[in-house]
Protein backbone atom coordinates (compact mmCIF):
# COMPACT_ATOMS: atom_id res chain seq x y z
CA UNK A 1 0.18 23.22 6.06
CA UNK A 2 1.55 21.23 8.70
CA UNK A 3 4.83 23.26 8.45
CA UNK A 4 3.33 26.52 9.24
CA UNK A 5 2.71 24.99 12.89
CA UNK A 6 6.53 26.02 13.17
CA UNK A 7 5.49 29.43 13.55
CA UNK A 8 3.38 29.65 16.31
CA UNK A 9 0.50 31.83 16.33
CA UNK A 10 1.37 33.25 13.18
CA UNK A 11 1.72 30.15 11.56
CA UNK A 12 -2.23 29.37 12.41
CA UNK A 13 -2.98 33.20 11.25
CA UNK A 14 -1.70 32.44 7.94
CA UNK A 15 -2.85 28.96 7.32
CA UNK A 16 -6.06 30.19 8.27
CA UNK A 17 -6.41 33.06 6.62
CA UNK A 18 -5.18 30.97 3.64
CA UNK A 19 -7.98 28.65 4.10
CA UNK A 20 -10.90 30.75 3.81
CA UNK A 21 -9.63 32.16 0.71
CA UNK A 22 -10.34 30.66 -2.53
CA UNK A 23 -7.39 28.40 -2.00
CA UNK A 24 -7.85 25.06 -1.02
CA UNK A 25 -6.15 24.69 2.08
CA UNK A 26 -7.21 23.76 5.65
CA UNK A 27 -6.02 25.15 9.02
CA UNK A 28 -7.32 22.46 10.75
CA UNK A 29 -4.09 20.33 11.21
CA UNK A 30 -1.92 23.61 12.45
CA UNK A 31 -4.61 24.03 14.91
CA UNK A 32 -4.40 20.57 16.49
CA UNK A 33 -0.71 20.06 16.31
CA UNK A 34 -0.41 24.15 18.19
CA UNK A 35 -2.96 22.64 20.58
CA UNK A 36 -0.89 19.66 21.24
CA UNK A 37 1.99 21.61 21.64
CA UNK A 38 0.49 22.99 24.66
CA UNK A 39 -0.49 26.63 23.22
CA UNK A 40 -3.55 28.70 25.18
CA UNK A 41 -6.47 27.13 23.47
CA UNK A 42 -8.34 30.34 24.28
CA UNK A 43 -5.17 32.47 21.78
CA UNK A 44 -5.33 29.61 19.34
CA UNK A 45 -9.18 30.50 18.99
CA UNK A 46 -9.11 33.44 18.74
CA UNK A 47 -6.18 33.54 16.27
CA UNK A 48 -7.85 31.03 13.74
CA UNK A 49 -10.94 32.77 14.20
CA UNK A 50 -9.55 36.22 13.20
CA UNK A 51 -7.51 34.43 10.07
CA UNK A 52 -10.35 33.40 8.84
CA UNK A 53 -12.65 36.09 8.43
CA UNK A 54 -10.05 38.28 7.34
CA UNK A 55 -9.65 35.73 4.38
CA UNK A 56 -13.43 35.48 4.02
CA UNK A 57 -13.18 39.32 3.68
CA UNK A 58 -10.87 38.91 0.19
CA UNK A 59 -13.55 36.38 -0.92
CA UNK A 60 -16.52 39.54 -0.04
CA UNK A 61 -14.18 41.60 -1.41
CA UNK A 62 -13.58 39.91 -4.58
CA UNK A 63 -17.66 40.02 -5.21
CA UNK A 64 -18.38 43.06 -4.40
CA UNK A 65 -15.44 44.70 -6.77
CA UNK A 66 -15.35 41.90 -8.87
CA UNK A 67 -17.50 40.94 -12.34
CA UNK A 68 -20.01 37.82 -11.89
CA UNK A 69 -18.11 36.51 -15.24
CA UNK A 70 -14.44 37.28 -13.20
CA UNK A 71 -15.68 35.89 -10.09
CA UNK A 72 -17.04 32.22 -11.56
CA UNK A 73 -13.68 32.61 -13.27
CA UNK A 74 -11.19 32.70 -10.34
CA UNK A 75 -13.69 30.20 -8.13
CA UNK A 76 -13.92 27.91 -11.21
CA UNK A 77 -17.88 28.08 -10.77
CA UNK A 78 -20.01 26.96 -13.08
CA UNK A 79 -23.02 28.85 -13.43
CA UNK A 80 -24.78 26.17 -12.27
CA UNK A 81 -22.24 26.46 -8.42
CA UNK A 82 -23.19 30.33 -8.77
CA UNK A 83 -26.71 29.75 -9.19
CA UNK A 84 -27.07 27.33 -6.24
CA UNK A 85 -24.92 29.79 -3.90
CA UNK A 86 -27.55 32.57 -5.02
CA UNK A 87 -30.46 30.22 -4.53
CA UNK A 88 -28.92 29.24 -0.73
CA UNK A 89 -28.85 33.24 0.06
CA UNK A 90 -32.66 33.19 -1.17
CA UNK A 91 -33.71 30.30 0.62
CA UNK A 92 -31.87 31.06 3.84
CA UNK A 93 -31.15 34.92 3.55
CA UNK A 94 -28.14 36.13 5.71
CA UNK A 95 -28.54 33.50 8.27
CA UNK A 96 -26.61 31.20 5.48
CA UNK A 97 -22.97 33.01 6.55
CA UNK A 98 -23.13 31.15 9.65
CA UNK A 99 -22.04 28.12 7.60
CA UNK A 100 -19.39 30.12 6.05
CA UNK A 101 -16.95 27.48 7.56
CA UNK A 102 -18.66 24.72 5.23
CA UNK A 103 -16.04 23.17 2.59
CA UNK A 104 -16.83 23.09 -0.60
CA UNK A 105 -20.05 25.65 0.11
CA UNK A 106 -18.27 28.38 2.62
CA UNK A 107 -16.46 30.10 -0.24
CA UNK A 108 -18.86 30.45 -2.65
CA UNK A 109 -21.69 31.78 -0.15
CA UNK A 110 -18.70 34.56 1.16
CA UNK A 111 -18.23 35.65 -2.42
CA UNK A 112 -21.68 35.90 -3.12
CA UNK A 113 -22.16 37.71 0.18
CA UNK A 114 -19.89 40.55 -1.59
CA UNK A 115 -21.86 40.04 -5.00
CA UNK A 116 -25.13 40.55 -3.62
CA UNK A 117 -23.56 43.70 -1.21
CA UNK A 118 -25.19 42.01 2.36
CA UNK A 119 -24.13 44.89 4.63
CA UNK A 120 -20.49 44.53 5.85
CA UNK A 121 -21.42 44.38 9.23
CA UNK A 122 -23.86 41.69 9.27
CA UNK A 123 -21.18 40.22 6.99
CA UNK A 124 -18.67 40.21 9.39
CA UNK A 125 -21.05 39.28 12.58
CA UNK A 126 -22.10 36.45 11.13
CA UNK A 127 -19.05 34.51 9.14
CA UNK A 128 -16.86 35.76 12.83
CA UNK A 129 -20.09 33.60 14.70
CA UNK A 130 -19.75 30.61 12.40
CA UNK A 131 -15.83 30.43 12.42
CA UNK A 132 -15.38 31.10 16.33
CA UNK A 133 -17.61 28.12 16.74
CA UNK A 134 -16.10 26.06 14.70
CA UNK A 135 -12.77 26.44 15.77
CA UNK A 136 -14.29 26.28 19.28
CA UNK A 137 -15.95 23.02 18.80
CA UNK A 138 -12.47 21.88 16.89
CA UNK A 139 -10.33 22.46 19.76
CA UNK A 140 -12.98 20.93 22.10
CA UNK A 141 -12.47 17.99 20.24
CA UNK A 142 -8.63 17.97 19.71
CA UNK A 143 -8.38 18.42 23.06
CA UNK A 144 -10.86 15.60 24.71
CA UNK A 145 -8.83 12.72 22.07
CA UNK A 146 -5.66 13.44 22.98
């Protein structure tokens, strides 16, 4: 991942994007060495932010096209991981997406997001909330250390 810091502001796009998808990658260390680089924080944001709900969108996508049976297939969930992802959206309804950014849980709760057909909009609202505050919060941090 660290080599896609090369590329600037595309670099973090793709690593980003990459990492929200069902691929287990994180964007995290392009982010911090762009920051250290001396990139605008605000573009970096914004950037990483945009990445990553555009990759959470495949993951939507992928359950709202997709079969249950093909979806636990390509995550490699058990039905056990798809029935606790279900159960979270019960429990905590739409609100959940805000913690879209989650490893190991952010995935699963987009997919089922597209499964379950929550309303694009609120869809997009709330996984954009949860990943512009993360990365926020991220670079906040990146940049207070160093």
């Amino acid at each position: 991942m660290e080599y896609l810091s090369e590329f600037g502001y595309i670099g973090l796009f793709v690593a980003a994007f990459l990492a929200a998808t069902i691929l287990p990658l994180s964007s995290e260390v392009v982010l911090t060495a762009l920051l250290l680089s001396g990139l605008s924080p605000t573009t970096l944001v914004l950037v990483a932010t945009v990445g990553n709900v555009l990759g959470s969108l495949v993951n939507y996508a992928l359950g709202y096209w997709a079969s249950v049976v093909v979806v636990k297939k390509w995550l490699r969930m058990s039905d056990a991981d798809f029935v606790r992802a279900e159960q979270r959206f019960a429990r905590y309804g739409m609100v959940s997406l805000l913690f879209a950014w989650v490893p190991i849980i952010g995935d699963p709760l987009t997919v089922i997001a597209g499964v379950l057909r929550i309303r694009l909009r609120w869809f997009l609202i709330l996984v954009s909330a949860g990943k512009f505050l993360r990365y926020v919060v991220i670079s906040y941090m990146v940049l207070e250390v160093y």
